[in-house]
C-alpha atoms as a PDB file:
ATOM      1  CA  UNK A   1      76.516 -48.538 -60.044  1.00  0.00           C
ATOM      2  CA  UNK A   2      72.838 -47.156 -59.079  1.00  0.00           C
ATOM      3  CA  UNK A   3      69.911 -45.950 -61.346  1.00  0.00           C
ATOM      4  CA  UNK A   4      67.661 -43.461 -60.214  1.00  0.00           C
ATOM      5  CA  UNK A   5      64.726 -42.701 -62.346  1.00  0.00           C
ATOM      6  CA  UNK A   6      62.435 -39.196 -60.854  1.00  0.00           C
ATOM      7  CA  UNK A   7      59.462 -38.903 -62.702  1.00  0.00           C
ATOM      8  CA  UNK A   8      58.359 -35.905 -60.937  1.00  0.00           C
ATOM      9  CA  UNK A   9      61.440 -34.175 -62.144  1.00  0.00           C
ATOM     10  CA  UNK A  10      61.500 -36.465 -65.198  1.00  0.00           C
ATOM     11  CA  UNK A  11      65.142 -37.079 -65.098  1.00  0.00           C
ATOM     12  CA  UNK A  12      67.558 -39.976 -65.113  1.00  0.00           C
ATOM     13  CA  UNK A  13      70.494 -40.347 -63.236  1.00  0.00           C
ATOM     14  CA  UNK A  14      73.076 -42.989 -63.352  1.00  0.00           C
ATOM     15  CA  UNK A  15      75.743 -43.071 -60.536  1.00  0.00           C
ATOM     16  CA  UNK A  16      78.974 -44.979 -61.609  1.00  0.00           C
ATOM     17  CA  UNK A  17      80.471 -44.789 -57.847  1.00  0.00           C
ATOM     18  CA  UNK A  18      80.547 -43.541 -54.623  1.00  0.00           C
ATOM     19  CA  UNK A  19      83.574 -41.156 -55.567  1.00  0.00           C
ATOM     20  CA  UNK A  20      83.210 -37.163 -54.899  1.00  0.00           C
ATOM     21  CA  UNK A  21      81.900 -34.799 -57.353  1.00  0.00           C
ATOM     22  CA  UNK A  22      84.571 -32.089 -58.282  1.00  0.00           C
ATOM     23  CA  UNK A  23      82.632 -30.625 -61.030  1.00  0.00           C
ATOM     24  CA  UNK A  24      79.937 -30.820 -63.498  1.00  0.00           C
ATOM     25  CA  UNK A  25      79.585 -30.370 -67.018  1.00  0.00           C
ATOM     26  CA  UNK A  26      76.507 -29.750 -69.100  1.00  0.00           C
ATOM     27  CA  UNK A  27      77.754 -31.358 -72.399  1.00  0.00           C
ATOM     28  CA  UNK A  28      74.542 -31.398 -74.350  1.00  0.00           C
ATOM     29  CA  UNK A  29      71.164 -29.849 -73.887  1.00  0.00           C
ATOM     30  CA  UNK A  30      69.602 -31.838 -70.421  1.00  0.00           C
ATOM     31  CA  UNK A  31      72.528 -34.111 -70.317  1.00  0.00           C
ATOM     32  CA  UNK A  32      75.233 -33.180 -67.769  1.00  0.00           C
ATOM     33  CA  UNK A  33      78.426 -35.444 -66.444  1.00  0.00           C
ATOM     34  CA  UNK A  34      79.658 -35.061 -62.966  1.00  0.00           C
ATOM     35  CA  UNK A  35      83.508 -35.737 -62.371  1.00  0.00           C
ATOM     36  CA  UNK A  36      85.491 -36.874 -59.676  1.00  0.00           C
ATOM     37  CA  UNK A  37      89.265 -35.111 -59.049  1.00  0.00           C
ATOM     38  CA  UNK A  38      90.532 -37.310 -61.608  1.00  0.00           C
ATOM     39  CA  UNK A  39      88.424 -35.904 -64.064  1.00  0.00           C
ATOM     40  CA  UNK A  40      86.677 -39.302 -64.701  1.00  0.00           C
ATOM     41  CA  UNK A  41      83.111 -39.365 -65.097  1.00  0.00           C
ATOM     42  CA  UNK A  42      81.160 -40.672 -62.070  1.00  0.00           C
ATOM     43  CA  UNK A  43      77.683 -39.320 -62.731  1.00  0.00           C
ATOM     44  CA  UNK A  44      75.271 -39.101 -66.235  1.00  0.00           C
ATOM     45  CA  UNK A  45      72.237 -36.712 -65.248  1.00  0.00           C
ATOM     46  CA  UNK A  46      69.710 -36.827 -68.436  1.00  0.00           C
ATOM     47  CA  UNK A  47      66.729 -34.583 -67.894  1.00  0.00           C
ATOM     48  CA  UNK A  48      63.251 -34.288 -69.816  1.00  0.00           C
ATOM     49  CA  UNK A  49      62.801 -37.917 -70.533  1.00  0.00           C
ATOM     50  CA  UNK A  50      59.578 -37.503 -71.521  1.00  0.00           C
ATOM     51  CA  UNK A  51      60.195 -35.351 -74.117  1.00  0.00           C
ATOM     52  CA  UNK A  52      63.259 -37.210 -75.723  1.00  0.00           C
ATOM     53  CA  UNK A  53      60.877 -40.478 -76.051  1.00  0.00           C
ATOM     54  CA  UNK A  54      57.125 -40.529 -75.809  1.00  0.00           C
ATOM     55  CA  UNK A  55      57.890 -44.620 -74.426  1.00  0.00           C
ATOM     56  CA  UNK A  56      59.556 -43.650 -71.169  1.00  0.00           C
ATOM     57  CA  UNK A  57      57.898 -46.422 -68.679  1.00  0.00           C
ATOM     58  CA  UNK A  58      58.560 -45.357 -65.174  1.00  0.00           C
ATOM     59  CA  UNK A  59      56.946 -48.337 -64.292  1.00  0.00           C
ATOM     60  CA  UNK A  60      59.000 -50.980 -65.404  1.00  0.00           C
ATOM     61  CA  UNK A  61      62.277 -50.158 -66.230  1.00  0.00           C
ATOM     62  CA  UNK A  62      64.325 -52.884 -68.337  1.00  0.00           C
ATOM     63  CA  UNK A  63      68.178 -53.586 -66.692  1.00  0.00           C
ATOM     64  CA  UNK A  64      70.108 -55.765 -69.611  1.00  0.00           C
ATOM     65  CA  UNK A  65      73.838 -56.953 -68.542  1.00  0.00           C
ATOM     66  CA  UNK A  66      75.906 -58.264 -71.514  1.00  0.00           C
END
């Protein structure tokens, strides 16, 4: 699994494997899936951070595991 936070495009994208993208899917305003070609979900894309919360820190991102 890999983060990548872009502040200059002030998006978010979280990569759930190294599978192929088939297709993507815009499911909700600045939040799109990818899909692999068993329609699972490999990819989360969430755009405009900044205006979703005004506490984005690019700095320091927090990583909890439960």
């Amino acid at each position: 699994m890999k983060l990548h936070l872009d502040k200059k495009a002030d998006a978010l994208y979280l990569r759930l494997d190294d599978s192929e993208i088939i297709e993507s899917e815009e499911v909700s305003p600045g939040i799109v899936l990818d899909f692999n070609e068993s329609k699972e979900v490999v990819g989360v894309e969430m755009l405009h951070l900044s205006r979703r919360s005004s506490k984005v820190d690019w700095t320091s991102p927090e990583f909890e595991t439960a």
